[in-house]
C-alpha atoms as a PDB file:
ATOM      1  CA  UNK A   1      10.277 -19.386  16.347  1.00  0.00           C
ATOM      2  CA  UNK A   2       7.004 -19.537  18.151  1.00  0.00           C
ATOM      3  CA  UNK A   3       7.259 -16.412  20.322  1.00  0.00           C
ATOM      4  CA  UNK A   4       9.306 -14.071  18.738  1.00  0.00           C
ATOM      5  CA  UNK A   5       6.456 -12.673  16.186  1.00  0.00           C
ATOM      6  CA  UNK A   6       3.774  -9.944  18.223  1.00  0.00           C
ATOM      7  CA  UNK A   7       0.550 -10.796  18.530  1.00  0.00           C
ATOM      8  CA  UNK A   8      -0.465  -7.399  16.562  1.00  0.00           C
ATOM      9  CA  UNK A   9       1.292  -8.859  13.457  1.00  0.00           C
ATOM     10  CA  UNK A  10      -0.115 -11.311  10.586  1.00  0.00           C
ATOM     11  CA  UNK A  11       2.122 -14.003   9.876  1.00  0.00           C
ATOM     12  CA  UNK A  12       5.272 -13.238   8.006  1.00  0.00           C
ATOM     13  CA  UNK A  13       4.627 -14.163   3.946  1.00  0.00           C
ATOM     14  CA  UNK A  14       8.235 -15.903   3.134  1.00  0.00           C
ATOM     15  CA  UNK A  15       8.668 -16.497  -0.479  1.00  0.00           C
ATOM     16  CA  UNK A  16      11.289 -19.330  -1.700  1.00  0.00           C
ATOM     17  CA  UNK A  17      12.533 -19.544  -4.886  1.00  0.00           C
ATOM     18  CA  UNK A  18      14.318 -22.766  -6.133  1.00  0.00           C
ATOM     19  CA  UNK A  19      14.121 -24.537  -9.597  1.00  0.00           C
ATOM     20  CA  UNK A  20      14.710 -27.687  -7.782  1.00  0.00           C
ATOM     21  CA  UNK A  21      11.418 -29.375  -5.940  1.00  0.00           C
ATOM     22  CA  UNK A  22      13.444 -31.056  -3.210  1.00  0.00           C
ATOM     23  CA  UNK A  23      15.114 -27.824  -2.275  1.00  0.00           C
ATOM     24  CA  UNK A  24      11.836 -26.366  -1.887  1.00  0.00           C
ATOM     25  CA  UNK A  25      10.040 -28.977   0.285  1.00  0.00           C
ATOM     26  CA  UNK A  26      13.087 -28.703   2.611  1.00  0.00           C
ATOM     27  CA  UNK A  27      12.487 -24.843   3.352  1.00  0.00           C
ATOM     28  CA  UNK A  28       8.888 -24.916   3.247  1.00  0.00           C
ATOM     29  CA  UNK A  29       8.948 -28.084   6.197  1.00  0.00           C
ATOM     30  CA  UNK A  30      11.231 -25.567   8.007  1.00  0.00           C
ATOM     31  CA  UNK A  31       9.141 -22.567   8.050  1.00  0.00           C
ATOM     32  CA  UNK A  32       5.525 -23.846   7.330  1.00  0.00           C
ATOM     33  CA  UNK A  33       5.026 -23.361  11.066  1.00  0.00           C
ATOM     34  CA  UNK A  34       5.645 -19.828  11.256  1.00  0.00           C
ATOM     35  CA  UNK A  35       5.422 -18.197   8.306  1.00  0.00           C
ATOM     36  CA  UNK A  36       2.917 -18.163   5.507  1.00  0.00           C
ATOM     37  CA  UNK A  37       4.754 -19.923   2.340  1.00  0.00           C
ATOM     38  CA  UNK A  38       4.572 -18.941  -1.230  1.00  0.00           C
ATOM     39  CA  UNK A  39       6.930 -20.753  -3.545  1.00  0.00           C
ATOM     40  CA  UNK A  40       8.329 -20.199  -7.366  1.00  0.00           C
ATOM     41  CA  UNK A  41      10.591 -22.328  -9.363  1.00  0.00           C
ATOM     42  CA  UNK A  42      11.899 -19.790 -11.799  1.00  0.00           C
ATOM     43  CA  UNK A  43      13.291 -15.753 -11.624  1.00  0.00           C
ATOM     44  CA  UNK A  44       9.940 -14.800 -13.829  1.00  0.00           C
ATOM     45  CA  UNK A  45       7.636 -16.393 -11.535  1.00  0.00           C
ATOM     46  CA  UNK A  46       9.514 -15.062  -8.978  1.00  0.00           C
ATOM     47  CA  UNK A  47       9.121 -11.705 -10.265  1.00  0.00           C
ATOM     48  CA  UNK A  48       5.759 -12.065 -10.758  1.00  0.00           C
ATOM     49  CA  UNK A  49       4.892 -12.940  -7.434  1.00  0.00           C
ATOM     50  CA  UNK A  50       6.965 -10.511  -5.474  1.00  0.00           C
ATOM     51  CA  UNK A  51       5.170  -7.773  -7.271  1.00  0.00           C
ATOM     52  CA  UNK A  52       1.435  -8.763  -6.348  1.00  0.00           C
ATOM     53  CA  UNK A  53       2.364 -10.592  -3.184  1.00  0.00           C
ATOM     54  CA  UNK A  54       4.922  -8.180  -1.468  1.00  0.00           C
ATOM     55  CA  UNK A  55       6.428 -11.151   1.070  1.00  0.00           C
ATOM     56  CA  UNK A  56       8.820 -10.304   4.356  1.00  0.00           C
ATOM     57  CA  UNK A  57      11.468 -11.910   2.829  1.00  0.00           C
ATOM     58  CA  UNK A  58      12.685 -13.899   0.392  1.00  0.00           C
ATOM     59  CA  UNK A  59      14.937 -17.456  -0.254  1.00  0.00           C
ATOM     60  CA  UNK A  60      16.409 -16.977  -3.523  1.00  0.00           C
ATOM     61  CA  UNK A  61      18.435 -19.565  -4.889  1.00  0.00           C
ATOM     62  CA  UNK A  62      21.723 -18.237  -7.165  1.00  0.00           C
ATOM     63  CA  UNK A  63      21.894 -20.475 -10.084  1.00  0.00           C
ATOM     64  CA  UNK A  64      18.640 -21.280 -11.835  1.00  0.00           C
ATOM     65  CA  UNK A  65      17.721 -21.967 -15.631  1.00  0.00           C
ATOM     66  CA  UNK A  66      16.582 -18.983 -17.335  1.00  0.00           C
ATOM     67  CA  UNK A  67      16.899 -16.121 -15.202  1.00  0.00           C
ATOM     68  CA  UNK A  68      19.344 -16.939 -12.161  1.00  0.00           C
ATOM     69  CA  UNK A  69      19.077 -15.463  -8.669  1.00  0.00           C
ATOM     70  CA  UNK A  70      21.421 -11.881  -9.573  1.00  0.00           C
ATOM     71  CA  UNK A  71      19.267 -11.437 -12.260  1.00  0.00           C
ATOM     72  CA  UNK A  72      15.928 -11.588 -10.082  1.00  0.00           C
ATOM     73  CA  UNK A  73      17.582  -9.652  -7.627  1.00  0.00           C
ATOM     74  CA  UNK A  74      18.522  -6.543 -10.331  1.00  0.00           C
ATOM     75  CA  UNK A  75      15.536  -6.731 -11.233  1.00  0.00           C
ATOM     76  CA  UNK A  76      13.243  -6.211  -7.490  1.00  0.00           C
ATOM     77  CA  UNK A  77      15.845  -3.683  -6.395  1.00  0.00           C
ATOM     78  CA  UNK A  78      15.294  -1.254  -9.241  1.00  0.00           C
ATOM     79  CA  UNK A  79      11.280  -1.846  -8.536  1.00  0.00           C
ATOM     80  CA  UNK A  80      10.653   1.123  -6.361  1.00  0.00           C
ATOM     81  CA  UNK A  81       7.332  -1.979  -5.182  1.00  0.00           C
ATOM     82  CA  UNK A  82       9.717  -4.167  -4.298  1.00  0.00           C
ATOM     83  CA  UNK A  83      13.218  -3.047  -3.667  1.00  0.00           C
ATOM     84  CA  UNK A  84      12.740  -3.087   0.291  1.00  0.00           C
ATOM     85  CA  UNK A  85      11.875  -6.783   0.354  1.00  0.00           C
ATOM     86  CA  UNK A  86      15.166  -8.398   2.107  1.00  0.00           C
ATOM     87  CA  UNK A  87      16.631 -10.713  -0.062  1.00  0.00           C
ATOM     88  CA  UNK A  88      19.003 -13.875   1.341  1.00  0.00           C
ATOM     89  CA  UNK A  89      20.779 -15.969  -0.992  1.00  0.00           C
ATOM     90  CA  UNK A  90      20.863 -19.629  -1.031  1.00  0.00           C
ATOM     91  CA  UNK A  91      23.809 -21.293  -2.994  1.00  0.00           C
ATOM     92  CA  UNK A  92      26.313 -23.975  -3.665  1.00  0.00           C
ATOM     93  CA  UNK A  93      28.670 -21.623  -4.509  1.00  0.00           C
ATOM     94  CA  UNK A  94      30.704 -20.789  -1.412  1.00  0.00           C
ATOM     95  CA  UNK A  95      34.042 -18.525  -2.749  1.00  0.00           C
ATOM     96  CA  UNK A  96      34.471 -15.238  -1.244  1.00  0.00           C
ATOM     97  CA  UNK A  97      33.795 -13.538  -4.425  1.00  0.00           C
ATOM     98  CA  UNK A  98      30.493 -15.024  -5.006  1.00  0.00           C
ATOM     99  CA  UNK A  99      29.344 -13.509  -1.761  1.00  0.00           C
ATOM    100  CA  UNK A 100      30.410 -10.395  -2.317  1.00  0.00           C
ATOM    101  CA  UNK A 101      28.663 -10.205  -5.424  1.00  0.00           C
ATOM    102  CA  UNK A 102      25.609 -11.182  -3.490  1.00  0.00           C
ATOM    103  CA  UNK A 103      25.528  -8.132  -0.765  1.00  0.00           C
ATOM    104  CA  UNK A 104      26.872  -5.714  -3.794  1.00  0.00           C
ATOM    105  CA  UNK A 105      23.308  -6.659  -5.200  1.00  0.00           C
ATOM    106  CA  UNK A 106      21.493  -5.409  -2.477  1.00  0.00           C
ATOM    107  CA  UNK A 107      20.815  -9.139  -0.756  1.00  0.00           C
ATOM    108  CA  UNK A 108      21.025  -9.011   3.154  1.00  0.00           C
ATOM    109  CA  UNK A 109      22.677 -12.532   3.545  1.00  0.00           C
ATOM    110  CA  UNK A 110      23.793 -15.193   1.927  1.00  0.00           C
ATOM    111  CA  UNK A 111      23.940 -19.517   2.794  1.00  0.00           C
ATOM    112  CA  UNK A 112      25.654 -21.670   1.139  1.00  0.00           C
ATOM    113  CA  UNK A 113      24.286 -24.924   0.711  1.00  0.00           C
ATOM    114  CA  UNK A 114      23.980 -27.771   1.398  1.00  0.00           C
ATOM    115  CA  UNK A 115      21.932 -25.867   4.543  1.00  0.00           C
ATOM    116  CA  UNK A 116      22.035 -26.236   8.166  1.00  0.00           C
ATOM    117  CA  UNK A 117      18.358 -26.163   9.373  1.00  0.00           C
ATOM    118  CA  UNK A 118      19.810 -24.245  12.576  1.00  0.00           C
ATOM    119  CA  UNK A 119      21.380 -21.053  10.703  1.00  0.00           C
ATOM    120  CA  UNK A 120      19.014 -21.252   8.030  1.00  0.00           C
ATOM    121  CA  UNK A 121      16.192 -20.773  11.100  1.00  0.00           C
ATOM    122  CA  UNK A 122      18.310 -18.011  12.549  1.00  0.00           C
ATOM    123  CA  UNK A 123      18.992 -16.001   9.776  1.00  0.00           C
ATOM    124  CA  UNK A 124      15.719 -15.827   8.462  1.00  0.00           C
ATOM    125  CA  UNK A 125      14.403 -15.210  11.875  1.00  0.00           C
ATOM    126  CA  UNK A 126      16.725 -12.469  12.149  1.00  0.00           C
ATOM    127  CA  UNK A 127      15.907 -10.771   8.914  1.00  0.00           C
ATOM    128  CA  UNK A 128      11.996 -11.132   9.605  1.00  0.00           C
ATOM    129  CA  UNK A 129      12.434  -9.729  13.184  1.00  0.00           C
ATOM    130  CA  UNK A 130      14.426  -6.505  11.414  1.00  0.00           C
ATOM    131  CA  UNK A 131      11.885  -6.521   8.880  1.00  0.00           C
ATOM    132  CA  UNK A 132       8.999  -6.087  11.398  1.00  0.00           C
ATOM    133  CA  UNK A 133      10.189  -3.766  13.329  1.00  0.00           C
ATOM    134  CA  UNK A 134      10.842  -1.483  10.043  1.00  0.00           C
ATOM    135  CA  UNK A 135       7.340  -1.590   8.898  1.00  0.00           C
ATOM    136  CA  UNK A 136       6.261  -0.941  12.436  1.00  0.00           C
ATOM    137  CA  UNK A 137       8.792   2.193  12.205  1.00  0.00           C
ATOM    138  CA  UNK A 138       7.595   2.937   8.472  1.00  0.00           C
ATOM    139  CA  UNK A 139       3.825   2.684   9.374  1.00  0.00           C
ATOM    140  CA  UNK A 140       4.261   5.452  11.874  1.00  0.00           C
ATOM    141  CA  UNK A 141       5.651   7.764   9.506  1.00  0.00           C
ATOM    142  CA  UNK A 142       2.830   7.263   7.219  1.00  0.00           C
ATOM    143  CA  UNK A 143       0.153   7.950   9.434  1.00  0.00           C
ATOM    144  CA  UNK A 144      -1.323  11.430   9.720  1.00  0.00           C
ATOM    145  CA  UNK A 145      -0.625  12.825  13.882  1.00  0.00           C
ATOM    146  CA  UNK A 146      -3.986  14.017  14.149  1.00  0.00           C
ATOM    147  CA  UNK A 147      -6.463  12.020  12.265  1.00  0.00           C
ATOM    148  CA  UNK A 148      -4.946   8.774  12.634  1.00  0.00           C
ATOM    149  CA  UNK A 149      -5.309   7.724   9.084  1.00  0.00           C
ATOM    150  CA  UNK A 150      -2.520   7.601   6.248  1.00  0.00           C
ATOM    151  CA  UNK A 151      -1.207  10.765   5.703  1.00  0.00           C
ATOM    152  CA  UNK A 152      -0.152  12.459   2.381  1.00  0.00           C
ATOM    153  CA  UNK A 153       3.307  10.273   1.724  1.00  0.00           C
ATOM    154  CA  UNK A 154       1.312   7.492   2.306  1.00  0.00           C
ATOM    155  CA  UNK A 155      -0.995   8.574  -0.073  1.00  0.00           C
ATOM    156  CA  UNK A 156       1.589   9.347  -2.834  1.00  0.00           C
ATOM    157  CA  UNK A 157       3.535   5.904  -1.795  1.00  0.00           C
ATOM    158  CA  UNK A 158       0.283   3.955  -2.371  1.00  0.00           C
ATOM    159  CA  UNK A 159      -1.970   5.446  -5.770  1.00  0.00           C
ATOM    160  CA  UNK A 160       1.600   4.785  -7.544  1.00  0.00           C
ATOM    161  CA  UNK A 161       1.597   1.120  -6.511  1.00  0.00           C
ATOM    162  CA  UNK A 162      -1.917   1.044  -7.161  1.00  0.00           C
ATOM    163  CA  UNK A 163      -1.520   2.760 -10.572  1.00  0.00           C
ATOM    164  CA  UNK A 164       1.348   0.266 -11.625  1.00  0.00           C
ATOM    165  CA  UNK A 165      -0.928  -2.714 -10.442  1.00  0.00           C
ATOM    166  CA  UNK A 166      -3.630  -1.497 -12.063  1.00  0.00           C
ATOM    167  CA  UNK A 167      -1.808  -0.837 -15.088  1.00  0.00           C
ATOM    168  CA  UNK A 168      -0.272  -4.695 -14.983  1.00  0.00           C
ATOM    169  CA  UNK A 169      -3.759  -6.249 -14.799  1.00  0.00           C
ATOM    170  CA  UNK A 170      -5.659  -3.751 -17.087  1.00  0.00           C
ATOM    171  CA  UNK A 171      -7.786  -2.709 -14.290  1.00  0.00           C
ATOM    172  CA  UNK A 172      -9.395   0.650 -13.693  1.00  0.00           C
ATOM    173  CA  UNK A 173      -8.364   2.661 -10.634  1.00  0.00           C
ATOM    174  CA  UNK A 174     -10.739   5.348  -8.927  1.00  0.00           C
ATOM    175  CA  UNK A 175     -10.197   8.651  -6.743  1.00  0.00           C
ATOM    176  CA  UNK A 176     -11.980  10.434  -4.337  1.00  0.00           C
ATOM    177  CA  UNK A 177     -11.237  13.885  -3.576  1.00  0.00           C
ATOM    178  CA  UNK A 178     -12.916  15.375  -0.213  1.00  0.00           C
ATOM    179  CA  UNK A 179     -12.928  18.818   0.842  1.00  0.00           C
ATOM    180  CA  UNK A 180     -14.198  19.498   4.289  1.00  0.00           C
ATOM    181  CA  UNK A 181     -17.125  22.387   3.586  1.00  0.00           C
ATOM    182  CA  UNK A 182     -16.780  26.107   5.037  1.00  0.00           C
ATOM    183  CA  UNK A 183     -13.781  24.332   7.139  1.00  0.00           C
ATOM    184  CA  UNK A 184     -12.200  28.467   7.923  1.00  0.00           C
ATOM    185  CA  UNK A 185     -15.603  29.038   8.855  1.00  0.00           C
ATOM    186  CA  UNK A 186     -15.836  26.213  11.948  1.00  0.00           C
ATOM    187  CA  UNK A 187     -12.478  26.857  12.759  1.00  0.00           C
ATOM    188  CA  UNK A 188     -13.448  30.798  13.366  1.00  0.00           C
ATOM    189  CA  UNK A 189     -16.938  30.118  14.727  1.00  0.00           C
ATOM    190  CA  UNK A 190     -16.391  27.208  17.641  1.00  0.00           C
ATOM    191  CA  UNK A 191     -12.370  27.216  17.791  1.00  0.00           C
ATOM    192  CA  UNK A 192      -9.498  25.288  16.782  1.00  0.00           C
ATOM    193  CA  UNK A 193      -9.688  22.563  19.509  1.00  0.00           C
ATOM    194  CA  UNK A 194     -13.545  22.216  18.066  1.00  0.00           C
ATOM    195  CA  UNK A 195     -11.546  21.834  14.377  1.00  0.00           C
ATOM    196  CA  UNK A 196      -9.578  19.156  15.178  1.00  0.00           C
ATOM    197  CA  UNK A 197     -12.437  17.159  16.862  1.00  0.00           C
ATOM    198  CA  UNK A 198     -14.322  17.581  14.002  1.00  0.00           C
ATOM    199  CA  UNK A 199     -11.319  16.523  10.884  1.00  0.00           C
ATOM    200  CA  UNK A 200     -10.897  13.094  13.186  1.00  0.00           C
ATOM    201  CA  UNK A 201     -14.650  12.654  13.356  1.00  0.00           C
ATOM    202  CA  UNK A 202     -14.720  13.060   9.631  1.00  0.00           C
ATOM    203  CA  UNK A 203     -11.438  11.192   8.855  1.00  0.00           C
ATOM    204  CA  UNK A 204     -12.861   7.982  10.871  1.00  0.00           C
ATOM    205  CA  UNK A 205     -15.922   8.355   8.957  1.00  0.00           C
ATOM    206  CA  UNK A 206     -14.810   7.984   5.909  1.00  0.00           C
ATOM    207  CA  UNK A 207     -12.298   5.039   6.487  1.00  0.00           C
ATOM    208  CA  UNK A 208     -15.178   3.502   7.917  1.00  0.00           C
ATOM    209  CA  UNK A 209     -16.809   3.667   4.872  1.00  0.00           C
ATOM    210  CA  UNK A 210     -14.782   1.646   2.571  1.00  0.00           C
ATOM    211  CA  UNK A 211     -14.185  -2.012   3.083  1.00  0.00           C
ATOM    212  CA  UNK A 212     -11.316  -3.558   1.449  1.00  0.00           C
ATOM    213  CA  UNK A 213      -8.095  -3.732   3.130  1.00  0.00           C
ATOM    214  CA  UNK A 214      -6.546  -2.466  -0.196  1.00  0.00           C
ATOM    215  CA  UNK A 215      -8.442   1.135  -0.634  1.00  0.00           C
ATOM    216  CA  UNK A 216      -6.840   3.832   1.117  1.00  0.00           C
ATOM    217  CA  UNK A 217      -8.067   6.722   3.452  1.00  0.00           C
ATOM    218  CA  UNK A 218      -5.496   9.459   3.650  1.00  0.00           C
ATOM    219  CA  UNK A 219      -5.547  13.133   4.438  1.00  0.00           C
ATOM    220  CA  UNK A 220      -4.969  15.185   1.658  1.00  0.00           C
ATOM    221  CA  UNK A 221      -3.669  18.343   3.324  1.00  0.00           C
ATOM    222  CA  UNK A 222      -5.811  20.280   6.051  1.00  0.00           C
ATOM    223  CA  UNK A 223      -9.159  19.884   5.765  1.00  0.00           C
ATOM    224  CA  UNK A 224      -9.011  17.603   1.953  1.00  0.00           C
ATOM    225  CA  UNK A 225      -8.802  14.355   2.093  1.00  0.00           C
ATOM    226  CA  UNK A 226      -8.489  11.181  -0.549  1.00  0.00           C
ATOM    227  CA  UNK A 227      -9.643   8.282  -0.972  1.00  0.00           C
ATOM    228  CA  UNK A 228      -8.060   5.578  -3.096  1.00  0.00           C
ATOM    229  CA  UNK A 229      -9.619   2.517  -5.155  1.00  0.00           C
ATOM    230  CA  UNK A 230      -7.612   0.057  -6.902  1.00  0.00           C
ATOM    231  CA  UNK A 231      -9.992  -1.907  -9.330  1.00  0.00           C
ATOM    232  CA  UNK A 232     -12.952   0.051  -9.045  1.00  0.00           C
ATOM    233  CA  UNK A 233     -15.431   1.380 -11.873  1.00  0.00           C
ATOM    234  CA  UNK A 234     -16.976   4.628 -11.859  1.00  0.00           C
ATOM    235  CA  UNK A 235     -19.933   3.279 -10.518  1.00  0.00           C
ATOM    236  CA  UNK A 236     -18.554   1.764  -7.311  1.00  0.00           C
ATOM    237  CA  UNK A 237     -16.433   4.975  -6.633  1.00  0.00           C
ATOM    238  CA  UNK A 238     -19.399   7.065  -6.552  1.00  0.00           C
ATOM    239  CA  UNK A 239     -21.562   4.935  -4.433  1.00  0.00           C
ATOM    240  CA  UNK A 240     -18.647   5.338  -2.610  1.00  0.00           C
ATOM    241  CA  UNK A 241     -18.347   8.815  -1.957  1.00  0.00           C
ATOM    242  CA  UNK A 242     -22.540   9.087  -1.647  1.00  0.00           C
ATOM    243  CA  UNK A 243     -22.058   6.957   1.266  1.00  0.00           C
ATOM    244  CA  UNK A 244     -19.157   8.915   2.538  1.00  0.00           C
ATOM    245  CA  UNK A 245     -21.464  12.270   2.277  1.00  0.00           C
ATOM    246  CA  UNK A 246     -24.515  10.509   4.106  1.00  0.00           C
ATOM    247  CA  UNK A 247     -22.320   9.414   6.650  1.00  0.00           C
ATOM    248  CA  UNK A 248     -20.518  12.590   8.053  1.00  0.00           C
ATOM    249  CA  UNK A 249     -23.753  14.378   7.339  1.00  0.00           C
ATOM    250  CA  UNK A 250     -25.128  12.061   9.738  1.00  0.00           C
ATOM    251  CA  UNK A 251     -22.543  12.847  12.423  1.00  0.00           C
ATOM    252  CA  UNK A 252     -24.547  15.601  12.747  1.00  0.00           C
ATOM    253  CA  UNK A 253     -21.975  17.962  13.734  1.00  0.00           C
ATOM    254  CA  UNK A 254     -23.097  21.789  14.119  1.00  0.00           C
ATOM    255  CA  UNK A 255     -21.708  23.999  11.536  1.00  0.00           C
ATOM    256  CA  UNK A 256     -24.121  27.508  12.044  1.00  0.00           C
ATOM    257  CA  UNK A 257     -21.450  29.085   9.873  1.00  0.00           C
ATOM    258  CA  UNK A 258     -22.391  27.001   6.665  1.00  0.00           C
ATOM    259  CA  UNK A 259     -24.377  28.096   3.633  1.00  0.00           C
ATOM    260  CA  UNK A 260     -24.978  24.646   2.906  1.00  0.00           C
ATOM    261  CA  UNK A 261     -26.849  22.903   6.331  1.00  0.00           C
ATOM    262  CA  UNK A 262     -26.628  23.474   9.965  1.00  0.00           C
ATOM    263  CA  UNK A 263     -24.263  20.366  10.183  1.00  0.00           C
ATOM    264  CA  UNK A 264     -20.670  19.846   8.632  1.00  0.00           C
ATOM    265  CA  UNK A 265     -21.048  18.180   4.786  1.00  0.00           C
ATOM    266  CA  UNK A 266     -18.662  17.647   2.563  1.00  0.00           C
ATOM    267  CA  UNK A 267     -17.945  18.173  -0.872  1.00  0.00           C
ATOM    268  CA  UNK A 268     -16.282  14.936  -3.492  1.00  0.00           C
ATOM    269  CA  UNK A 269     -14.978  14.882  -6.604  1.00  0.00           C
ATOM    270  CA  UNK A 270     -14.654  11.228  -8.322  1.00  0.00           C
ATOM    271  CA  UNK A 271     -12.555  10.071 -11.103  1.00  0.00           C
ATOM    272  CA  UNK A 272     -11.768   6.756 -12.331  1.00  0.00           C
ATOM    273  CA  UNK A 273      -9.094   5.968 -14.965  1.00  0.00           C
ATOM    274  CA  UNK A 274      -7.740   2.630 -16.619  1.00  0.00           C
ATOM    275  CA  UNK A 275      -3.875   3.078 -16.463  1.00  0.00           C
ATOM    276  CA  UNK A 276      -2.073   2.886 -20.233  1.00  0.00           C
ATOM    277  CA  UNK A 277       1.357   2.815 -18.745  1.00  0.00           C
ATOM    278  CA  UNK A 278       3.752   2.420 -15.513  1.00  0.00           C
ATOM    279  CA  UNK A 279       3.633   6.716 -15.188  1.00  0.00           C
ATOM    280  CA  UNK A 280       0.752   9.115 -15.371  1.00  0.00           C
ATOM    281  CA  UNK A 281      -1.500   8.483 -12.264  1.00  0.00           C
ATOM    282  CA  UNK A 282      -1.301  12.767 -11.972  1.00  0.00           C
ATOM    283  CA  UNK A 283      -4.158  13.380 -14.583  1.00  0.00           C
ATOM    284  CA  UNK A 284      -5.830  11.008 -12.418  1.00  0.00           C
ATOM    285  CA  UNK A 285      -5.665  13.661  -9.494  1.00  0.00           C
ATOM    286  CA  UNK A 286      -6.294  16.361 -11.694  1.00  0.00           C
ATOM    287  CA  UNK A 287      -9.460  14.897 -13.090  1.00  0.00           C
ATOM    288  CA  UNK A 288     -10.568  14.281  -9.221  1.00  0.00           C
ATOM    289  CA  UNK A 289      -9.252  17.621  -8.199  1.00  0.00           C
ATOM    290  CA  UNK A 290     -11.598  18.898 -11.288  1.00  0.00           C
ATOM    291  CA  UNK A 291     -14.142  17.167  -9.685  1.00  0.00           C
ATOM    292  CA  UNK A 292     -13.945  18.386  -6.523  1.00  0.00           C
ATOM    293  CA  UNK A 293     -14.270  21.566  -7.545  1.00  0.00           C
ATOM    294  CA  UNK A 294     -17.336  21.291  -9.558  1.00  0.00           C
ATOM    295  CA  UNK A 295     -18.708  20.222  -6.815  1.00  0.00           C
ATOM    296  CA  UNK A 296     -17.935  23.192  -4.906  1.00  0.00           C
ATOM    297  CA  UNK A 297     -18.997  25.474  -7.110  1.00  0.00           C
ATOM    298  CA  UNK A 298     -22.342  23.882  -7.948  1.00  0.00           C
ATOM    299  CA  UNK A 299     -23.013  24.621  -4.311  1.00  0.00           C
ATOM    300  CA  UNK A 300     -21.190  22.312  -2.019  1.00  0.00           C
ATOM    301  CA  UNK A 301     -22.287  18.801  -0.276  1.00  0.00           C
ATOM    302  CA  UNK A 302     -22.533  16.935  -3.386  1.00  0.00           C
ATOM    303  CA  UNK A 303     -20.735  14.519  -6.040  1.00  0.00           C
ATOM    304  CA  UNK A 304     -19.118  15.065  -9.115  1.00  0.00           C
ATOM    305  CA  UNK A 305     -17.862  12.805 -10.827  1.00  0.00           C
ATOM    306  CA  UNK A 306     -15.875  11.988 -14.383  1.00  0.00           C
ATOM    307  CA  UNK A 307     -14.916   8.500 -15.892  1.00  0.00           C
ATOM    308  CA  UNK A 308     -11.903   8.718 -18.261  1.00  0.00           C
ATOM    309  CA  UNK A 309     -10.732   6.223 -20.648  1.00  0.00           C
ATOM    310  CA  UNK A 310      -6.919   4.887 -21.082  1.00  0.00           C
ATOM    311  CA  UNK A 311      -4.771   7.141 -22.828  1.00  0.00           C
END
């Protein structure tokens, strides 16, 4: 398996999950070389770890005290986070009916043990391969055509995960709301081909301002775009967006059509809430969105901003 991964990728994160030590130590010598792998010894930790660590693919061994391997499976597949991770069972049990029970599920393959080292390497190289190209397929239907960052299902896909992740570790999440000043105005005054140089000027801008790999850059919807950041106060957000409005200010690109400057700004609208359940991350936009238009109508090229507690 030492070719078959491109160079553009990270190493695939394989999780394997086994109540039994010795079944464990077998699959991790087998793939230690190749993949990066994470390990649990029961369906909860299991669970747990799918949902922060989101691995390629996943071991999963059938009968287990506690919560066996169907139950684990139920459970990631109705997790809109999770229910795309391929799943291959790993079992003793070898009757027909077992396996069939396995794919009905929603698991891509199933081994019976004790395992071959040779199919096992196969199979999961397989899946992984599949799995790759997917999220190579997936990733370039989330990214906007023009600007080259995420676009708006991106956007929606990612401040729900980020609102249910938030919401598991009691963590406050933060939005930025950016709206592109006197945008009509450019587009009239210097042309549409002028337009669209300036929104990917601005849109690399801004995703050069934020650091993590986690916080999100998307484009709203024509000349609006978002910005998204999991476990961030109010305070961080709006140094944030300050930085963001220093920065395409300093791009310096003409705008004679502005009331604000002689050079494109950009108005922001912040909002930061602490999730109090799974659903809800929409008053979080509307509180941005509120924002954002404060900020407009206080005279544009400025932050607003509005912490909100759990409710």
């Amino acid at each position: 398996m030492e070719t078959w991964i491109p160079h553009s990728f990270s190493r695939p994160k394989l999780l394997i999950v086994d109540d039994q030590p010795t079944n464990i130590r077998v699959l991790h010598e087998l793939f230690r070389e190749d993949c990066d792998v994470f390990m649990a010894s029961s369906g909860e930790q299991a669970i747990s770890v799918c949902q922060t660590l989101l691995p390629d693919l996943i071991l999963l061994d059938v009968v287990m005290e506690g919560m066996d391997g169907h139950e684990v499976c139920r459970r990631l597949k109705a997790d809109p986070a999770t229910q795309s991770i391929p799943i291959i069972f790993i079992t003793a049990q070898q009757q027909e009916s077992d396996e069939v029970i396995a794919l009905e599920l929603g698991a891509v393959d199933f081994i019976t043990k004790p395992i071959n080292p040779v199919i096992v390497k196969a199979r999961v190289r397989t899946h992984l391969t599949l799995k790759l190209q997917s999220d190579l397929l997936r990733s370039m239907a989330l990214i906007d055509g023009l600007t080259g960052v995420a676009n708006r299902r991106k956007f929606n896909e990612d401040i729900l995960a980020d609102w249910r992740q938030c919401f598991r570790e009691h963590k406050p999440l933060s939005l930025i709301l950016v709206d592109v000043d006197y945008f009509k105005r450019y587009n009239d005054q210097y042309g549409h081909q002028a337009g669209d140089g300036c929104l990917k000027s601005i849109a690399q801008a801004l995703a050069e301002t934020v650091r993590r790999p986690y916080d999100l850059v998307a484009r709203y919807g024509g000349e609006e775009f978002a910005c998204v950041l999991p476990n961030t106060v109010l305070s961080g957000a709006v140094d944030i967006a300050e930085k963001m409005q220093k920065r395409v200010r300093s791009l310096g690109i003409e705008h004679s059509a502005s009331d604000v400057d002689r050079v494109m700004t950009i108005s922001l609208g912040v909002a930061t809430l602490t999730p109090a359940g799974e659903h809800g991350f929409e008053a979080l936009i509307e509180a941005a969105d509120k924002q954002l238009y404060g900020a407009k109508n206080a005279g544009r090229a400025r932050v607003c901003s509005s912490g909100m507690s759990s409710s």
